[in-house]
Each structure stands twice: as structure tokens, then as C-alpha cells.
C-alpha atoms as a PDB file:
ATOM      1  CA  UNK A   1     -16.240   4.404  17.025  1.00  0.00           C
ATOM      2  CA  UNK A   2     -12.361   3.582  17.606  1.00  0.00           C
ATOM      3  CA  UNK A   3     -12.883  -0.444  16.788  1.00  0.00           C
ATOM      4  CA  UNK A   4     -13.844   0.905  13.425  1.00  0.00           C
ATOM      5  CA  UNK A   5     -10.715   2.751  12.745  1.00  0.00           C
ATOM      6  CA  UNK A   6      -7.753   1.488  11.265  1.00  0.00           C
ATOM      7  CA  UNK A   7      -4.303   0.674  13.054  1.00  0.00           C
ATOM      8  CA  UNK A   8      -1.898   3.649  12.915  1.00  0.00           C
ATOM      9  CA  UNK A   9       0.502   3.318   9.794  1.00  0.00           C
ATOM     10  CA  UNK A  10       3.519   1.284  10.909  1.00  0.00           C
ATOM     11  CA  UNK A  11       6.420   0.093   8.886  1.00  0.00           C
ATOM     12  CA  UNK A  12       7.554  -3.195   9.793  1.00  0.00           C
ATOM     13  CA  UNK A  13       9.039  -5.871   7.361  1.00  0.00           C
ATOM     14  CA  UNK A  14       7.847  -9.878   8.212  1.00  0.00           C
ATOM     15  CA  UNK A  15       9.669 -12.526   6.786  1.00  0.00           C
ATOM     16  CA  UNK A  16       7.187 -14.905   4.781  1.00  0.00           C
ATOM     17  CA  UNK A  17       7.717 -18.694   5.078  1.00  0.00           C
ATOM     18  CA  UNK A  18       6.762 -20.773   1.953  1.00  0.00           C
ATOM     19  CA  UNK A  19       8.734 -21.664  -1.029  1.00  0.00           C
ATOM     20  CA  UNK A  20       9.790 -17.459  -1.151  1.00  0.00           C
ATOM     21  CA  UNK A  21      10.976 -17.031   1.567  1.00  0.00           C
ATOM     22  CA  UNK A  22      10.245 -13.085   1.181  1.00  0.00           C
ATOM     23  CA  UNK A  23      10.887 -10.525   3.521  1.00  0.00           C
ATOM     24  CA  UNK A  24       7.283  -7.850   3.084  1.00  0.00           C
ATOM     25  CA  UNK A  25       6.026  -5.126   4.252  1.00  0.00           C
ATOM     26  CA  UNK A  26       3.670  -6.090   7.219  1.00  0.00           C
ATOM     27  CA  UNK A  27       1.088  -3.888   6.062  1.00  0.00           C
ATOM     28  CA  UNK A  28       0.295  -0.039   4.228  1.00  0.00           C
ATOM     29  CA  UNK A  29      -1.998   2.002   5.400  1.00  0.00           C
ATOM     30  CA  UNK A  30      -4.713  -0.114   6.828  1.00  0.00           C
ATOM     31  CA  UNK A  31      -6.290  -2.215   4.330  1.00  0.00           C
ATOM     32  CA  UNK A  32      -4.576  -1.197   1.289  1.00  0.00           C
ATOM     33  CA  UNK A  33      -2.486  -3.808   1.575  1.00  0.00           C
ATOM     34  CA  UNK A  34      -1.621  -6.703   4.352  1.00  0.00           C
ATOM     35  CA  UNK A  35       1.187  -9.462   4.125  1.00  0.00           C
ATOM     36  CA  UNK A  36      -0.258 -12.957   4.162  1.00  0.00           C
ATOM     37  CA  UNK A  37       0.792 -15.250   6.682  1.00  0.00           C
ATOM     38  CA  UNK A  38       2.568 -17.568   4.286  1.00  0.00           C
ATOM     39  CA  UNK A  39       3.665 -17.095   0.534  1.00  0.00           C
ATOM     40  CA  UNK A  40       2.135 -19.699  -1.980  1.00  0.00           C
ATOM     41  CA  UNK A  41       1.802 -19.861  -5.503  1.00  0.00           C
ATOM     42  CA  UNK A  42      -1.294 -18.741  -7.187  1.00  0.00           C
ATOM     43  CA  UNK A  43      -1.914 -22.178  -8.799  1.00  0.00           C
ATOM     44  CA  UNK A  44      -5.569 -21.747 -10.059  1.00  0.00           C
ATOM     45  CA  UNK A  45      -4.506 -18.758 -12.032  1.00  0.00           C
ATOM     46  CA  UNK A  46      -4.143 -18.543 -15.991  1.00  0.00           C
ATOM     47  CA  UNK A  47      -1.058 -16.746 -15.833  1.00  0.00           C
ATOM     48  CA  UNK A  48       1.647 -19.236 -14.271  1.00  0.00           C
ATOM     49  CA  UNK A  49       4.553 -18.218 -11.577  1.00  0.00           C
ATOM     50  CA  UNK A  50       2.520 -16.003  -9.532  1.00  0.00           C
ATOM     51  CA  UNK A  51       3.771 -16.074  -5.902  1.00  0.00           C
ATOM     52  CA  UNK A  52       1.248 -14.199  -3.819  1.00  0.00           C
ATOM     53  CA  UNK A  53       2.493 -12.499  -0.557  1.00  0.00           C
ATOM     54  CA  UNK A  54      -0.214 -10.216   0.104  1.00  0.00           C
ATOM     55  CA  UNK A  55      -3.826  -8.845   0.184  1.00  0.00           C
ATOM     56  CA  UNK A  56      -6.075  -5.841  -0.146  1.00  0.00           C
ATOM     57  CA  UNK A  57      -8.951  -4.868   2.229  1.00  0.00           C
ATOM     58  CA  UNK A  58     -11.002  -6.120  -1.660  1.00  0.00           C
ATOM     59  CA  UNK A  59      -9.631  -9.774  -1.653  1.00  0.00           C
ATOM     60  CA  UNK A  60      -6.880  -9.267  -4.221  1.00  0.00           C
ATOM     61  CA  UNK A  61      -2.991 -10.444  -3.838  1.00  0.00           C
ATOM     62  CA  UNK A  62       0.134  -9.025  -4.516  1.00  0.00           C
ATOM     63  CA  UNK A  63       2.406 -11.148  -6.175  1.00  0.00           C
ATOM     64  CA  UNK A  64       5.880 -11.223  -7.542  1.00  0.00           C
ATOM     65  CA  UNK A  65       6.494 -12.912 -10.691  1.00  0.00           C
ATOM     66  CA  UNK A  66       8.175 -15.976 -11.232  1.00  0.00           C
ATOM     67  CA  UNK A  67      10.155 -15.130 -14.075  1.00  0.00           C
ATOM     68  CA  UNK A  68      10.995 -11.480 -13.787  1.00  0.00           C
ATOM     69  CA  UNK A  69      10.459 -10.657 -10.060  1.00  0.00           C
ATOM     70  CA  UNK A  70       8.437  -8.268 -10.709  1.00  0.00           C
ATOM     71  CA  UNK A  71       5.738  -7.045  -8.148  1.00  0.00           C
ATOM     72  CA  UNK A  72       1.871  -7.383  -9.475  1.00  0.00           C
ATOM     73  CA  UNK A  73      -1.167  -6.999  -8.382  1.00  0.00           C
ATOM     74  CA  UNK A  74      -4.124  -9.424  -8.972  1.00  0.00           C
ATOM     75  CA  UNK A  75      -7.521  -9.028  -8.624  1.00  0.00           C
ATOM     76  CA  UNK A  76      -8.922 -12.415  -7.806  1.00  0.00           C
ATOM     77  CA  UNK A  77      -6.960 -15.596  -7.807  1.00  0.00           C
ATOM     78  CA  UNK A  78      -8.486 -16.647 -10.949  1.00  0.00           C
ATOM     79  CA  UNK A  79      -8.003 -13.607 -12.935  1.00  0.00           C
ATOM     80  CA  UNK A  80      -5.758 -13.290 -16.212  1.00  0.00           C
ATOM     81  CA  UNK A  81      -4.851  -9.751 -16.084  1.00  0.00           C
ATOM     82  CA  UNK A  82      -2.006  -8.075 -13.571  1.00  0.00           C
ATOM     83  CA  UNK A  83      -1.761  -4.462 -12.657  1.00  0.00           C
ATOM     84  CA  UNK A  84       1.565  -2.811 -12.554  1.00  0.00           C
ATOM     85  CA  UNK A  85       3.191  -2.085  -9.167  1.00  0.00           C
ATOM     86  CA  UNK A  86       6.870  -2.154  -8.869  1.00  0.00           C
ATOM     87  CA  UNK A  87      10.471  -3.412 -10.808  1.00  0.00           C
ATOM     88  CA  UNK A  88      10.685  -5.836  -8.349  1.00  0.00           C
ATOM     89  CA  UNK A  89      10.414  -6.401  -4.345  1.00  0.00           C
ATOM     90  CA  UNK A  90      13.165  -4.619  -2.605  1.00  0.00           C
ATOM     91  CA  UNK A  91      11.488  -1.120  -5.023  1.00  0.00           C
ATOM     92  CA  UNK A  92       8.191  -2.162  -3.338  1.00  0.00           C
ATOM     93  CA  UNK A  93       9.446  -2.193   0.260  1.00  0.00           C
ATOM     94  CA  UNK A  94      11.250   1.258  -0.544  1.00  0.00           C
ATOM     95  CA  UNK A  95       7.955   2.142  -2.143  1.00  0.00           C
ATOM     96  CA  UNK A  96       5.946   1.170   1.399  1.00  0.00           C
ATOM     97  CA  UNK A  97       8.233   2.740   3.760  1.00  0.00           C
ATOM     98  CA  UNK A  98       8.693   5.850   1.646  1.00  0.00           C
ATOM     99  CA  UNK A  99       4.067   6.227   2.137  1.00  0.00           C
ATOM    100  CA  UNK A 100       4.391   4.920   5.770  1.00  0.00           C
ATOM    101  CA  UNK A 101       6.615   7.621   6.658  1.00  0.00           C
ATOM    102  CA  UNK A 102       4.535  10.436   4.884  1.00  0.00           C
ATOM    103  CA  UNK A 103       1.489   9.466   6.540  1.00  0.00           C
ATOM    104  CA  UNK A 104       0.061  11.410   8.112  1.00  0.00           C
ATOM    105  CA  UNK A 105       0.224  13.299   5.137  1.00  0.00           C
ATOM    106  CA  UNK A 106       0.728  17.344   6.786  1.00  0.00           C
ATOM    107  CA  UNK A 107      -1.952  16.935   8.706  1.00  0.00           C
ATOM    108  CA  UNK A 108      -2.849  17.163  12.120  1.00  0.00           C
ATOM    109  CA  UNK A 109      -3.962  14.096  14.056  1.00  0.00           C
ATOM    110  CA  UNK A 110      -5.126  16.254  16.630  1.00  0.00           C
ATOM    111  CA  UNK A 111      -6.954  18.524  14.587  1.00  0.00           C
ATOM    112  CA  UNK A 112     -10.922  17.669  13.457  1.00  0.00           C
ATOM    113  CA  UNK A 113     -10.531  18.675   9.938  1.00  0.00           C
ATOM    114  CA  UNK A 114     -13.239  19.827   7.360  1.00  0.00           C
ATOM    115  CA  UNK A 115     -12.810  17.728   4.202  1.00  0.00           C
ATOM    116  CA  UNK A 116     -14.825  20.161   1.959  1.00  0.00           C
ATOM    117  CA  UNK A 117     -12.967  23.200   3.213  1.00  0.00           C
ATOM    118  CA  UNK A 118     -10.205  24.231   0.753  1.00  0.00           C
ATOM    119  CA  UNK A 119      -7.444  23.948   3.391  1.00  0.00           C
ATOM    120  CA  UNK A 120      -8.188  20.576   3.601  1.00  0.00           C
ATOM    121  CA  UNK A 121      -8.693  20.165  -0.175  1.00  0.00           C
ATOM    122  CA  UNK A 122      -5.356  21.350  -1.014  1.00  0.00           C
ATOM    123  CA  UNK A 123      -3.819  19.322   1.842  1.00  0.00           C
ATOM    124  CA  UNK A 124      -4.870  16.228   0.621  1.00  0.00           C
ATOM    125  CA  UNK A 125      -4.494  17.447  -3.122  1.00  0.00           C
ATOM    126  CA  UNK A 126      -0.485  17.712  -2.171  1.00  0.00           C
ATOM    127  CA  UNK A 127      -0.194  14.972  -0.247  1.00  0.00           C
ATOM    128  CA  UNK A 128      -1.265  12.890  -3.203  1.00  0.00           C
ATOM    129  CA  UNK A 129       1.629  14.703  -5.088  1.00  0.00           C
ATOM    130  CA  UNK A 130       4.261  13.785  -2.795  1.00  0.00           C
ATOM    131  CA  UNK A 131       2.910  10.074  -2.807  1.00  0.00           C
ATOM    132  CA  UNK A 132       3.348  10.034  -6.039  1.00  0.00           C
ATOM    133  CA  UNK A 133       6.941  11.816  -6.250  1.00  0.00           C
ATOM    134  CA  UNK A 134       8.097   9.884  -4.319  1.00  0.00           C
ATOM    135  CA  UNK A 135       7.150   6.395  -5.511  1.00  0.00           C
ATOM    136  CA  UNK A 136       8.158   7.741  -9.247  1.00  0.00           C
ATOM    137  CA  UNK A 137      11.717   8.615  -7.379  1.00  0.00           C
ATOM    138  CA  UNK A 138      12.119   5.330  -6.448  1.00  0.00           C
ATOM    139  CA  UNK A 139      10.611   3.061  -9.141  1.00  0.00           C
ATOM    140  CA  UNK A 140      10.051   5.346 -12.282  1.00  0.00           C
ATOM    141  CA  UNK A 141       9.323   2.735 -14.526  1.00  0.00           C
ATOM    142  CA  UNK A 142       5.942   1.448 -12.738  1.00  0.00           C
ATOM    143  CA  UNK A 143       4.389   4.424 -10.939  1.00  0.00           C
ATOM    144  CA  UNK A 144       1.716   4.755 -13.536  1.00  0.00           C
ATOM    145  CA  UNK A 145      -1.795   5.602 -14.567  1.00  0.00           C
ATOM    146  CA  UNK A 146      -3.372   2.682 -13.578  1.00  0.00           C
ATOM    147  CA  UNK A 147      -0.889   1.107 -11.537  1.00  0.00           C
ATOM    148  CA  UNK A 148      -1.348   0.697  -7.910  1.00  0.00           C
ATOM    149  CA  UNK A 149       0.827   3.612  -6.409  1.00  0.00           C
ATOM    150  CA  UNK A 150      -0.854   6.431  -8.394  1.00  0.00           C
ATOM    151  CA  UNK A 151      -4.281   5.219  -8.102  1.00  0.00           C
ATOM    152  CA  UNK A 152      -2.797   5.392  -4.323  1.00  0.00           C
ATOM    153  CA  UNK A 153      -1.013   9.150  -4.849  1.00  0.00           C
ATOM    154  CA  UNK A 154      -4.836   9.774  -6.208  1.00  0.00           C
ATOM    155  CA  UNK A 155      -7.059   8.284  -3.477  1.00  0.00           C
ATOM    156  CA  UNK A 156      -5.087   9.955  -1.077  1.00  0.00           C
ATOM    157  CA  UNK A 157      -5.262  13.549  -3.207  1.00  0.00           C
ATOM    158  CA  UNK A 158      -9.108  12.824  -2.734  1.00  0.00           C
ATOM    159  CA  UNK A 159      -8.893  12.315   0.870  1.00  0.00           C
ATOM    160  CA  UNK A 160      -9.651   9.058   1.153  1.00  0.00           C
ATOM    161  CA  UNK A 161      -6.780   8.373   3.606  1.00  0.00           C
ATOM    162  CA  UNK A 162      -7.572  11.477   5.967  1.00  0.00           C
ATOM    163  CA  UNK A 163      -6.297  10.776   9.310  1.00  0.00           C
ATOM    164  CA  UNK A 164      -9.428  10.701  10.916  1.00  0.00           C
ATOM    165  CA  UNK A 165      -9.932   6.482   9.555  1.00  0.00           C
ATOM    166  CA  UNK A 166      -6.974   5.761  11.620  1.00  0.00           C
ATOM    167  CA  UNK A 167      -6.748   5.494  15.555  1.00  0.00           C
ATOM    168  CA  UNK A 168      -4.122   7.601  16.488  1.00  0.00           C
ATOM    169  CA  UNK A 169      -1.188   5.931  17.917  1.00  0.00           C
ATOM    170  CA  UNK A 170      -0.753   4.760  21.509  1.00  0.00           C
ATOM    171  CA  UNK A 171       0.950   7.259  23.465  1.00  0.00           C
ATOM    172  CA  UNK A 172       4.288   7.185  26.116  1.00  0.00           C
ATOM    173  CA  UNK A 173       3.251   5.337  28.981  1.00  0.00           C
ATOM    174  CA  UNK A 174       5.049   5.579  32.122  1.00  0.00           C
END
């Protein structure tokens, strides 16, 4: 059913008001990740000078670092460990754009594809390869095994972001 599909992949920046003031990404690729209304510190959490700006579709933020402006990911509020996602802000904007404009990742939002054929297999299998190109063009130091733009490039190289979750965009009207 369309109501169950995701919005078409947009980029967009919003400007976040809070303590920040951070200009985000308004979203990437449905659920994977959706700017907050309002950047706040993550006070409740062990490791100090979080400043969340973001969610996943799971409940966890994306923060940047107090101290080194580095962008993080963070599974609950409360939880101690961070996973790697970019150098620092303006990388991670590059980083969103750069998978925005990909999408739809060579294939054909018209077409009904067949996941388990190997057209589609290899589709997806290089369109997780160019995710992760270009994210390791742009921010080398972060686009890692277990860091949130390859597991990304990989979910993607699985199909897991097939255009057929998204509603296709609205067309000309006139």
C-alpha cells in the first residue's frame, strides 16, 4: 500500500534551533536518518558533550561532539559507546547529499524488479559500491567497517533500499 512507503529521497538542509544552531540534513533515505526538530544535549548520557540533531527509524541520535565536532551515532540516549560517522558536520551533509543524489541507485522506478534475479543482485551489489566510494571520497577517515555509511554502502548492496519501499515522486502538474 502507498501509506506504507517511504517519502521519495529529497535533499534539503533545516536549520536546527537550540544551543547549535546546526544547519542538517532534513532527512536520508526514509528512516535511516531524520533531523529532530530542535538540537539538545544528550544530558542523561555517560559520555558528556553530546549534541543530538537527529534520529533513526530504531530510536537512536546522531550527534556531534562537543569537543571535536565530530559526527556520532548513538544508540539510545543512555548508552556509553558511539559509532563512527563523519570528521565533522559539513563531511556529513556532503556525505547525505552525495546518497540522496545516487538514489535511486541505477534502477528503474518504473520497472517491477526481481530481487533474487542476478540483474537485480548485481545492481544493488554496485550500488552499494558507489555508496561507499563515494562517502570514502569525501570523508576517508570514517567510512568504516562498522561505521554508519558502510553498514549503509552494505544494506543497500543487499537491497534493502530497492526503490520499490519508496513512493515515487509526485509528478509535473499542470
Amino acid at each position: 500500500m502507498d501509506e506504507d512507503l517511504l517519502p521519495w529521497p529529497v535533499f534539503d538542509l533545516v536549520r536546527l534551533p537550540g544551543g547549535a544552531d546546526l544547519e542538517v540534513p532534513r532527512r536520508i533515505l526514509g528512516g535511516e536518518y531524520v533531523a529532530l526538530d530542535a538540537a539538545y544535549v544528550l544530558d542523561r548520557n555517560p559520555r558528556a558533550g553530546l549534541i543530538a540533531f537527529g534520529r533513526d527509524a530504531g530510536g537512536g541520535f546522531f550527534c556531534v561532539t562537543a569537543d571535536t565536532g565530530h559526527v556520532v551515532y548513538v544508540v539510545t540516549d543512555t548508552a556509553p559507546e558511539t559509532v563512527p560517522v563523519n570528521t565533522d558536520l559539513a563531511r556529513f551533509r556532503e556525505c547525505a547529499r552525495a546518497v540522496v543524489e545516487l538514489f535511486p541507485f541505477g534502477e528503474d522506478p518504473a520497472a517491477e524488479p526481481d530481487d533474487r534475479s542476478d540483474g537485480a543482485a548485481e545492481a544493488h551489489e554496485r550500488a552499494g559500491a558507489a555508496v561507499r566510494a563515494v562517502t570514502e571520497r569525501i570523508d576517508p577517515p570514517l567510512v568504516e567497517a562498522g561505521g554508519f555509511w558502510f553498514d549503509l554502502s552494505y544494506d543497500i548492496a543487499m537491497g534493502d533500499r530497492a526503490v520499490r519501499w519508496y513512493r515515487p515522486p509526485a509528478g509535473p502538474t499542470g
